[in-house]
Structures are given as structure tokens and as C-alpha cells.
Protein backbone atom coordinates (compact mmCIF):
# COMPACT_ATOMS: atom_id res chain seq x y z
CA UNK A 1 157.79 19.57 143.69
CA UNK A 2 157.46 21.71 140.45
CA UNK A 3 160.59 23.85 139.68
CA UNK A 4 158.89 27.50 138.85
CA UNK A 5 160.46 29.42 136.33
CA UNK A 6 159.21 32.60 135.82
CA UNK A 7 160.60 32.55 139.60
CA UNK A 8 164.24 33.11 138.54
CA UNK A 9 163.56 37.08 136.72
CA UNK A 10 163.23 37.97 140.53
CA UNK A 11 166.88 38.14 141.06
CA UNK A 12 167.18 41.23 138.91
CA UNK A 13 165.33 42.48 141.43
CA UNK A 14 167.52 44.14 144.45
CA UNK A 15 164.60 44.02 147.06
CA UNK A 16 164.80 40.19 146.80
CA UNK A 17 168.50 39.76 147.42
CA UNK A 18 169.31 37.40 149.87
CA UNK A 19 171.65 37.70 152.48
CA UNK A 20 174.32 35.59 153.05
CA UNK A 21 173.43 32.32 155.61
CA UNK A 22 175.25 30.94 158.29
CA UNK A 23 176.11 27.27 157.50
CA UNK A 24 174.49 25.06 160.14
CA UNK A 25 176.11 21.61 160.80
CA UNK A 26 174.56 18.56 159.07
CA UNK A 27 173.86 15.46 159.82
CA UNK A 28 176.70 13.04 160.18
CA UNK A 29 176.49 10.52 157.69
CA UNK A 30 179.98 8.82 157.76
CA UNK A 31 179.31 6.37 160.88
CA UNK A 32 181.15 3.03 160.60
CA UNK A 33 177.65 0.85 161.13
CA UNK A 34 174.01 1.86 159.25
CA UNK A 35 172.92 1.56 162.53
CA UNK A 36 174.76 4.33 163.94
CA UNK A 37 173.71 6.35 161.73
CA UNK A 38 169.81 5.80 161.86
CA UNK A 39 170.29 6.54 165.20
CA UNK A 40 171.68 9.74 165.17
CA UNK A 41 170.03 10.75 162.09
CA UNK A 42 166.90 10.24 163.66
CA UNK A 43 168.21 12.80 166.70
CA UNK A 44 169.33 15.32 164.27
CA UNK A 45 166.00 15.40 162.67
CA UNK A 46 164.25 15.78 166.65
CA UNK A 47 166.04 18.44 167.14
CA UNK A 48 165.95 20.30 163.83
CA UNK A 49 162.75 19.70 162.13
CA UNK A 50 160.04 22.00 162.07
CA UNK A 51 157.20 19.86 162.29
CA UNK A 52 153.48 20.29 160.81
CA UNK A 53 151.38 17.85 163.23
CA UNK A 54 150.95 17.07 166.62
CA UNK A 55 152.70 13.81 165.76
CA UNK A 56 156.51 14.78 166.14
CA UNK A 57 157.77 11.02 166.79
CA UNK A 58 155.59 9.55 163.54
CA UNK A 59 157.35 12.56 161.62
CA UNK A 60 160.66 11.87 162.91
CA UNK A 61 160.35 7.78 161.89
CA UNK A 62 158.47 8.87 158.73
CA UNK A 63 161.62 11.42 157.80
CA UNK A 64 163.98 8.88 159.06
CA UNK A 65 166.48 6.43 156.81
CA UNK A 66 166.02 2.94 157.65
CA UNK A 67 166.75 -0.51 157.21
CA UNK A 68 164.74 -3.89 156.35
CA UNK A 69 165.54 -7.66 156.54
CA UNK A 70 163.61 -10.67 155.27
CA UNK A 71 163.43 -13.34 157.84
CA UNK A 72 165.41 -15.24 156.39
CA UNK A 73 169.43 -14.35 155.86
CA UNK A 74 170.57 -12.92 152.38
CA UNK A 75 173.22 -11.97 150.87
CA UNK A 76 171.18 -9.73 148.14
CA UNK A 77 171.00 -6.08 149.42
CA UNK A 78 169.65 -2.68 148.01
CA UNK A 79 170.42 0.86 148.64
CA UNK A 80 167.76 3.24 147.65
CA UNK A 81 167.81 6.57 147.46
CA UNK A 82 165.22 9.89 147.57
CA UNK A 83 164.84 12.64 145.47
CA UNK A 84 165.16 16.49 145.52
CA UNK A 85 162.61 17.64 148.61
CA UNK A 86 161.36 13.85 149.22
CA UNK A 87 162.48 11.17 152.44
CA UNK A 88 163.10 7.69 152.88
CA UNK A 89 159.57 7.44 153.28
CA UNK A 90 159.20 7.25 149.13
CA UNK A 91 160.16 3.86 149.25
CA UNK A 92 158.47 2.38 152.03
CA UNK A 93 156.22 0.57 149.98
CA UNK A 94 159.19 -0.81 147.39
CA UNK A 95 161.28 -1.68 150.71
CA UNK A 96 158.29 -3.85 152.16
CA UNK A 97 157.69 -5.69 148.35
CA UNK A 98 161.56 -7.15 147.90
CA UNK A 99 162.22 -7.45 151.69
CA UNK A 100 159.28 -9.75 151.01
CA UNK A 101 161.73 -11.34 148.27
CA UNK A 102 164.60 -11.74 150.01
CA UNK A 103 166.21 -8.21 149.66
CA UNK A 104 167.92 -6.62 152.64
CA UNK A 105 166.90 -2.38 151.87
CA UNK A 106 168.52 0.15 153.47
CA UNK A 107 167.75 3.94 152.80
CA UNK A 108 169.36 7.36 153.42
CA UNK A 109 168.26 10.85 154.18
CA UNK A 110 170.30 13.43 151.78
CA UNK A 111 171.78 16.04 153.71
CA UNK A 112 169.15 19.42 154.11
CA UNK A 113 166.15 17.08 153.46
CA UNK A 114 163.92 15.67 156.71
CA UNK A 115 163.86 19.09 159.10
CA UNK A 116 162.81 22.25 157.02
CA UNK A 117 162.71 23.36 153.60
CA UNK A 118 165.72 26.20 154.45
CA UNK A 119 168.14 23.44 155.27
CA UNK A 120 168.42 23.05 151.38
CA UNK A 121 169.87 26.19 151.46
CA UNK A 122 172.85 24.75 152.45
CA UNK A 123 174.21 21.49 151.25
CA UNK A 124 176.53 21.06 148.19
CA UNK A 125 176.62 18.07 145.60
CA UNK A 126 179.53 16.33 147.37
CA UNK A 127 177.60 15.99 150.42
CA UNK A 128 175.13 13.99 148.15
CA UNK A 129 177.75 12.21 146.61
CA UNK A 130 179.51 11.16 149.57
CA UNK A 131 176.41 9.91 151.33
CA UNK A 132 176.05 7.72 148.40
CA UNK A 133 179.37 6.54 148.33
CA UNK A 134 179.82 5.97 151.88
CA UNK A 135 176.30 4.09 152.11
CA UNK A 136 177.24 2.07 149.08
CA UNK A 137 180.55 0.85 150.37
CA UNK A 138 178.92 0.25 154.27
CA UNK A 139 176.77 -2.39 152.01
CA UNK A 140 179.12 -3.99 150.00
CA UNK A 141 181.22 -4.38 152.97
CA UNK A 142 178.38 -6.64 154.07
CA UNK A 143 176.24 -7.71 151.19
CA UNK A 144 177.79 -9.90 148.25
CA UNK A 145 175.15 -8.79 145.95
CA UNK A 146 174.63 -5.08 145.58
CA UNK A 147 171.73 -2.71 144.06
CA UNK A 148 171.66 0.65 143.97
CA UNK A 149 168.13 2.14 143.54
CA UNK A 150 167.12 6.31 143.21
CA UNK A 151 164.40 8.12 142.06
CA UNK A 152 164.59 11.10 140.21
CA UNK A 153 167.59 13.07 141.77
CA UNK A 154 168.62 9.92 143.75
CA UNK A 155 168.74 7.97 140.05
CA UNK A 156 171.47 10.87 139.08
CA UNK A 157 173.38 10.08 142.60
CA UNK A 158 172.96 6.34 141.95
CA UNK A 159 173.89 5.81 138.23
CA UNK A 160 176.76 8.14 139.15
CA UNK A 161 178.07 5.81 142.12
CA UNK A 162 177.71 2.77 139.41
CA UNK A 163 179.69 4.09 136.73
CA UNK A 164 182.61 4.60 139.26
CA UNK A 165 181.92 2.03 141.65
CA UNK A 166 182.56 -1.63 140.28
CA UNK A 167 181.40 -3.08 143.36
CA UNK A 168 177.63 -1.98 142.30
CA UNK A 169 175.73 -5.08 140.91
CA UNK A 170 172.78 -3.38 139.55
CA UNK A 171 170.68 -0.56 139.11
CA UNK A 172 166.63 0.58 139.73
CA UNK A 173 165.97 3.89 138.35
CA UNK A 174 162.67 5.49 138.61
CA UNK A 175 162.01 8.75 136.92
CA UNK A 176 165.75 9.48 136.40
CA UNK A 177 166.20 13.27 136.21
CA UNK A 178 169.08 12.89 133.87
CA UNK A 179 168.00 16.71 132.56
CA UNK A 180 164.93 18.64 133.55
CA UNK A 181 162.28 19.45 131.69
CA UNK A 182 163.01 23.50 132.53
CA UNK A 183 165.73 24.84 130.74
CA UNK A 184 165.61 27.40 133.69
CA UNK A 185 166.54 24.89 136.28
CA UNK A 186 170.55 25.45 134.58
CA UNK A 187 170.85 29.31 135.54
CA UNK A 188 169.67 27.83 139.69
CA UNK A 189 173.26 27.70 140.70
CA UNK A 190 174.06 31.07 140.55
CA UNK A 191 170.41 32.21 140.97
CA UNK A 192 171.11 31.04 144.21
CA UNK A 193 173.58 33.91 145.13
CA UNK A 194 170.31 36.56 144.38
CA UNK A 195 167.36 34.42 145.45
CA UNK A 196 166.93 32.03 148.18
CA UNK A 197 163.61 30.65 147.18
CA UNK A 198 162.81 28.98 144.02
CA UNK A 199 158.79 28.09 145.41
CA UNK A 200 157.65 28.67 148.44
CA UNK A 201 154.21 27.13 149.78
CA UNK A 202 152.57 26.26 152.69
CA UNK A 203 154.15 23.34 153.81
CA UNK A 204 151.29 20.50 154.59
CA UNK A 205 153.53 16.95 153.39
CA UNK A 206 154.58 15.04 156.16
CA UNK A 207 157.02 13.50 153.95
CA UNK A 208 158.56 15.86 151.45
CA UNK A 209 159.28 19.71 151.24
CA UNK A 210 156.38 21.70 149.85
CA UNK A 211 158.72 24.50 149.07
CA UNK A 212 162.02 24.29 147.25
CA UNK A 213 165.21 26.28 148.09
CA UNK A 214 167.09 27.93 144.87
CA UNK A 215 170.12 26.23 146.32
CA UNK A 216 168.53 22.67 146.49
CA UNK A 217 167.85 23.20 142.54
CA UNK A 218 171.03 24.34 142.33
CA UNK A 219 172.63 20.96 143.51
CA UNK A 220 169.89 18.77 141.47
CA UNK A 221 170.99 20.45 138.38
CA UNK A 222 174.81 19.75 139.48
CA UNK A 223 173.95 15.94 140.00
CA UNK A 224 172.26 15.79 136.06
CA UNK A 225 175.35 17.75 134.86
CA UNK A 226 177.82 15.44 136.50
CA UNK A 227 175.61 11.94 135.46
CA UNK A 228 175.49 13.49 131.58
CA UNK A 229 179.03 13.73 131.54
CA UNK A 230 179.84 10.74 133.15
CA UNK A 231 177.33 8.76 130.72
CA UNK A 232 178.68 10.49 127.65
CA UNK A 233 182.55 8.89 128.93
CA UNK A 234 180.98 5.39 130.20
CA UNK A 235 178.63 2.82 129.72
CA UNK A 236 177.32 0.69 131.97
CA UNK A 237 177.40 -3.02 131.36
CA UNK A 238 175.35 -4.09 134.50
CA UNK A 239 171.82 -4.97 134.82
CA UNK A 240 169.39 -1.38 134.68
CA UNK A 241 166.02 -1.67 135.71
CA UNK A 242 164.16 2.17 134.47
CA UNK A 243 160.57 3.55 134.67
CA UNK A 244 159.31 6.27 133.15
CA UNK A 245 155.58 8.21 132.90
CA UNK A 246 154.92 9.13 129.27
CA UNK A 247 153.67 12.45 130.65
CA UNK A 248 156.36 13.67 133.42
CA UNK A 249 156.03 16.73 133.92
CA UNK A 250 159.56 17.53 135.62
CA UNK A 251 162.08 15.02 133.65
CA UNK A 252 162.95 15.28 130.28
CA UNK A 253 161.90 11.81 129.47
CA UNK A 254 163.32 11.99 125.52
CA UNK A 255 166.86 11.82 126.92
CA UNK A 256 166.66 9.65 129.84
CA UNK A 257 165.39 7.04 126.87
CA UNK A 258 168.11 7.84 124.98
CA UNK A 259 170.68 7.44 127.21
CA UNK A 260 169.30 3.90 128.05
CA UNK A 261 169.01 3.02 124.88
CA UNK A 262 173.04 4.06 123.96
CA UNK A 263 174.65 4.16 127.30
CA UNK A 264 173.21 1.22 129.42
CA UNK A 265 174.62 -1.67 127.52
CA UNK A 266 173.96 -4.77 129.83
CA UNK A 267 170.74 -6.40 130.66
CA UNK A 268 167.96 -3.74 130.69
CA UNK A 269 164.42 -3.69 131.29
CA UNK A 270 162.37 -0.39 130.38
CA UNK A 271 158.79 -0.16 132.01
CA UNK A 272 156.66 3.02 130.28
CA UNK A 273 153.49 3.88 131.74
CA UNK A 274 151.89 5.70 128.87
CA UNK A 275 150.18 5.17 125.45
CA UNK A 276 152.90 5.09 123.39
CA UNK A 277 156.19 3.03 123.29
CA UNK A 278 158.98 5.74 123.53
CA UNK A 279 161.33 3.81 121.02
CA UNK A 280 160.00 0.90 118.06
CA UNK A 281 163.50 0.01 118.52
CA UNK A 282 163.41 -0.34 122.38
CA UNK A 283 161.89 -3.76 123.93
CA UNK A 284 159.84 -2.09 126.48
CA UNK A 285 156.53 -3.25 128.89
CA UNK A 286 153.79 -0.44 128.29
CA UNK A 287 151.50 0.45 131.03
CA UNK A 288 148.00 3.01 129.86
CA UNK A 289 147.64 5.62 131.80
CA UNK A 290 144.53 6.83 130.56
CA UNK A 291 142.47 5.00 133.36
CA UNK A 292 138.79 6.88 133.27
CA UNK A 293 137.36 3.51 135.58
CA UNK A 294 140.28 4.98 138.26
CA UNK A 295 139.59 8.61 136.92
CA UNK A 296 143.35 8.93 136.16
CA UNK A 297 144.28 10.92 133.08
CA UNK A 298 147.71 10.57 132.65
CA UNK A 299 150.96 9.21 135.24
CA UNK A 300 152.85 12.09 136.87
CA UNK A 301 156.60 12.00 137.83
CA UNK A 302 155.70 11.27 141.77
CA UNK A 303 153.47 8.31 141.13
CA UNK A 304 156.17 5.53 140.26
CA UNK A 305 156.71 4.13 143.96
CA UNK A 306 152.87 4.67 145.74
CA UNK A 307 150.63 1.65 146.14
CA UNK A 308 147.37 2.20 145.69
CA UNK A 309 147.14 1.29 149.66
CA UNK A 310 149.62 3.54 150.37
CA UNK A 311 148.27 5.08 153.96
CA UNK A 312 149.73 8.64 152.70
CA UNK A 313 149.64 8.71 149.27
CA UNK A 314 147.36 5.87 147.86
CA UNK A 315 144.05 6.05 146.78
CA UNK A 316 142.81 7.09 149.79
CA UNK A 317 145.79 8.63 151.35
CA UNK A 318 146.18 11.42 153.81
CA UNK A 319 147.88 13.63 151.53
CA UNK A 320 145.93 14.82 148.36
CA UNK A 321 148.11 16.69 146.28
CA UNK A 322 145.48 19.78 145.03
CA UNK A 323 148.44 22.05 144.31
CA UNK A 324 148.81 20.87 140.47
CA UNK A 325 149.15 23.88 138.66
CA UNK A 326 145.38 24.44 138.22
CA UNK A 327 143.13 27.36 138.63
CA UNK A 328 142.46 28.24 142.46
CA UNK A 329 139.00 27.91 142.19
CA UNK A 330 140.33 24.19 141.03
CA UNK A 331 142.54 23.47 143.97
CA UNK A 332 139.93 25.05 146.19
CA UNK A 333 137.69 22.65 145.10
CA UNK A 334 139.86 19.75 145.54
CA UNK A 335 141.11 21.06 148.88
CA UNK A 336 137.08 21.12 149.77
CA UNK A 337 136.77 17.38 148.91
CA UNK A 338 135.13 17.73 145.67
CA UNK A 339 135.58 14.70 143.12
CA UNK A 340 138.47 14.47 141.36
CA UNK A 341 140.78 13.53 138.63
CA UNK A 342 144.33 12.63 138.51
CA UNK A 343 146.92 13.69 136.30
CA UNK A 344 150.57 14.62 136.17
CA UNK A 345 151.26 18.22 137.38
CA UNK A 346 149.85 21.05 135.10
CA UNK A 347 147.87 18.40 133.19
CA UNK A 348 143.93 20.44 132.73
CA UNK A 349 141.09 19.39 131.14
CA UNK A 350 137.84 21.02 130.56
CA UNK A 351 135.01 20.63 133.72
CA UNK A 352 137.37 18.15 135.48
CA UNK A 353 139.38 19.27 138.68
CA UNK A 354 142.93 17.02 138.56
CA UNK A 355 144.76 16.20 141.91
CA UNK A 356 148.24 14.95 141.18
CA UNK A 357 148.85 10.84 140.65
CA UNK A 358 150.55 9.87 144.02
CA UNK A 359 149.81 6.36 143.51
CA UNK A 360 150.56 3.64 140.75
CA UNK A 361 147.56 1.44 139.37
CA UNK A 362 150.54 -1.16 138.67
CA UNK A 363 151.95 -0.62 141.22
CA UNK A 364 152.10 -4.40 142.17
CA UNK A 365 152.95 -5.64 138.70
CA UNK A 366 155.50 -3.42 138.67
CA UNK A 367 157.00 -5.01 141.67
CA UNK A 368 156.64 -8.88 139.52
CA UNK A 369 158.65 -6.83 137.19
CA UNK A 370 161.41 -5.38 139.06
CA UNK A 371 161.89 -9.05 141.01
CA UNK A 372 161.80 -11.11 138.15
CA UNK A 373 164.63 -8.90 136.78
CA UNK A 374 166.39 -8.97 139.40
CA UNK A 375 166.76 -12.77 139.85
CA UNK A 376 167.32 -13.16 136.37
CA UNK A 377 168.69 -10.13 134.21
């Protein structure tokens, strides 16, 4: 989801003045077992979700939070959690690969996410924060050994709960959104008063909003403001597992680097997919993304978590991403089929059409990497 921001000159503009909603409930997220609230997560999202196929119980389970055991008992456990516009379903490969390790993984569904793109209209940050909390505590209460994982806005959420929860054992943070890339993204929260809409598309993802409510970027920029300040008080002295693509378009990678580098001060591991290290000073694993036998050009922020057998988003996934800030005769081209290229969002090159990178070429090393760590930090 790209954050538009020539978008935000529209609320000088009276004719685009929203009205003021009526708050819907939310989903209930404070049940006393995770099974609970799957459960009645899972009928909130029946009965509110505007759905896009003729498939309404695969979009329900696809939206859906969810839990997964090894076969054998553990005592190892890990909370992961989605970013702004995504589900669950962005770790359903990562779930499958340390379940296979021994890793109990639950997931949550942040409040507005899972039904319709207006529902983001109307959470606030401490409904994210409180999931998180409450979720986090639910496992602990459970699990002697606790990780908290997030991606993108969920990294904000998670590295957040860690600094003020001791009971957090480590951390997995992929494409943390510590500060975005659009300076624009700041002015969202009282945009949001004027505007309702940051983007608005046709909405074709089974899994993740196409189009992004000003409010929604409102509360992402809330959660980087409130894991900035937090970092610049704290550091964190637990294990931190961090990716990062050289060429995210959405993140400001610069400062999520430095903040690892000054602010995570226990065992760290820092895997870059791109052609450069971000720090001679850093140790670091470096992953090229220039991939012309794949036809990739560069990683993008969304194609961290994807195997390349991903049935939605792998290499021969369901859901080609052909909105990527191209020409339309480009996206019309890729919506028709036509060979391709893949690239982080915006990313153009002369005589190639780019598709966005959904999937990760390592994505399976990556997993060796993230185990390995967390059996021995």
C-alpha cells in the first residue's frame, strides 16, 4: 500500500470535506483464551466484510488471526503481528517454517483491518496497542519463552510492547516502519478531519486493503512517533532479529539502521537484501537483489515474508501486484499477462514493465537465519 502524497492538498478543498462517521463497534479482542477470540473474530469478519470473490468462507479464514502448534509440546511461542492494510495471512508462510521448528505462532487481526477498507476510518492507536498488549500477556501467561514478531507497522506495535514489557524474550522485525519514507504521512492525523481517503483503488487483494483510509495513516504515523520516542528513552538489551530491502520504497530504511545500530544493544542479527551493506560498521548478511535469471530488479517493502510457493503471492501467485506506480499503458500490460519484471514500488526502467516483488528469492534461507538466531542469539 503506497501512501500518496500529493493526496493530502485536497483538504484545502471544501468539496472534499468529509463528514463526520458514526463509530461502529469493533471486534472484541480482550477474550480470556486465543481461542475465544479466533472464534469470534472470525464472526465479526462474516458479518462485516465486504468480500471480492465468490469464496466468502476462504476470505473469512484467509482474514482471520490464528494459531499453530508443532506436534510436539513447546514452551517457545511467537506473536506476530500485520501491518497497516495487511492480515494474518502475511505470515502464513513464516508461521508454517518455525511451527516446523518447534515454535507455537499465534497471530492477530488489528482492529479496522479484515472487513473493508472504511473500517480504518475508525480505530485509534490504543486499540493497536492494547491488542498487542493483551495478546502478548495471553502468551506469556502460557509460553515460558516469548517472541514478539511485526512487520512494518506491526514492528512499531511490537518493539513498543518490548521496551515496556519485560516479559518479551525477543524480537523479529521485518521492514520496521520506524519513520516513513513521506514526510507527508506526519500532517495524516489531522488530514483526517478534511479527507477521509488517503488512496482509493479498486479493491482486488484477498488479503490486504487496496485502498488506505487517511485515518489508518493517521494511526501508523502515531505508532512510529510513539516507537521513536520510546527508542530515543530505552534500549533494548534482548535478542533483535531485523530485515530490511535496500530499495523500500515506504520505510525510511537510513533510520531504522540507525536505531539498530544505537538502540538495540543485545544480540542482533541484521539481514539486507540489497547491493550494498547499509553500515561497514554493522555485521550484517547481504542478500542481491538484482536477480535478472528471476527478472527481479530490486526487493520491495512487501516481499520480506512471501515464499516463492506462496499460492497468493509467490512466483506464480494469484495476486500480481500491476499497480506499481508505472505508466497505465504499463499496468495494462501487466494486468493483460504480458512478461514482467519485479521491482519495489515506483521502481521503472526503460522497455521493461515491473510488477511489485511479493515474494522473497531467500525466502528459505532467510528462515535458516531467523531459527538459528533464535536458538542461539
Amino acid at each position: 500500500m503506497m501512501f500518496r502524497p500529493y493526496l493530502l492538498a485536497l483538504f484545502i478543498l471544501p468539496i472534499l470535506t468529509a463528514c463526520a462517521k458514526d463509530p461502529v463497534p469493533q471486534a472484541e479482542f480482550q477474550q480470556s483464551t486465543f481461542a475465544e477470540y479466533v472464534e469470534q473474530t472470525q464472526a465479526w469478519i462474516r458479518a462485516n466484510r465486504h468480500f471480492i470473490s465468490d469464496q466468502s468462507e476462504q476470505e473469512v479464514l484467509l482474514n482471520s488471526p490464528f494459531e499453530r502448534k508443532p506436534d510436539q509440546p513447546s514452551n517457545k511461542a511467537v506473536l506476530l503481528v500485520h501491518g497497516l492494510s495487511d492480515s494474518p495471512y502475511s505470515f502464513n508462510d513464516l508461521a508454517d517454517s518455525l511451527v516446523e521448528k518447534g515454535y507455537v505462532v499465534r497471530t492477530i487481526l488489528l482492529a479496522g483491518h479484515g472487513t473493508k477498507p472504511e473500517d480504518l476510518m475508525i480505530p485509534k492507536l490504543e486499540d493497536w496497542v492494547s491488542a498487542v498488549h493483551h495478546h502478548t500477556q495471553l502468551l506469556a501467561a502460557e509460553y515460558d519463552d516469548v517472541w514478539l514478531g511485526g512487520y512494518s507497522t506491526g514492528a512499531n506495535l511490537v518493539t513498543s510492547e518490548a521496551i515496556e514489557n519485560p516479559e518479551v524474550d525477543g524480537l523479529l522485525l521485518f521492514a520496521p516502519a520506524f519513520k516513513a519514507k513521506s514526510k507527508m504521512v506526519a500532517l495524516a492525523p489531522w488530514v483526517k478531519y478534511f479527507v477521509d481517503w488517503a488512496d482509493q483503488d479498486l479493491e482486488e487483494n484477498l488479503v490486504k486493503y487496496d485502498s488506505l483510509a487517511m485515518n489508518g495513516a493517521g494511526v501508523f504515523y502515531q505508532t512510529s512517533e510513539r516507537v521513536i520516542a520510546l527508542l530515543d528513552e530505552h534500549t533494548l538489551t534482548i535478542p533483535v532479529f531485523m530485515a530490511l530491502s535496500e530499495a523500500d520504497s515506504v520505510v525510511d530504511t537510513p533510520l531504522a539502521v540507525e536505531r539498530y545500530k544505537t538502540r538495540f544493544n543485545g544480540p542482533k542479527m541484521l539481514t539486507w537484501f540489497g547491493e550494498a551493506s547499509p553500515d561497514a560498521t554493522l555485521k550484517s548478511t547481504l542478500r542481491s537483489m538484482r536477480l535478472p535469471e528471476y527478472r527481479i530488479s530490486n526487493g520491495s517493502h512487501m516481499s520480506l515474508l512471501f515464499s516463492p510457493e506462496n499460492p497468493l503471492y509467490g512466483v506464480s501467485g494469484l495476486q500480481r501486484q500491476c499497480n506499481n506506480g508505472q505508466e497505465d499503458e504499463a499496468e495494462l500490460n501487466c494486468r493483460q499477462g504480458a512478461d514482467v519484471w519485479y521491482s519495489a514500488w515506483g521502481y521503472q526502467e526503460k522497455d521493461k514493465v515491473h510488477a511489485r516483488l511479493t515474494w522473497n528469492p531467500y525466502y528459505h534461507e532467510m528462515v535458516q537465519d531467523i531459527v538459528g538466531f533464535m536458538d542461539h542469539p
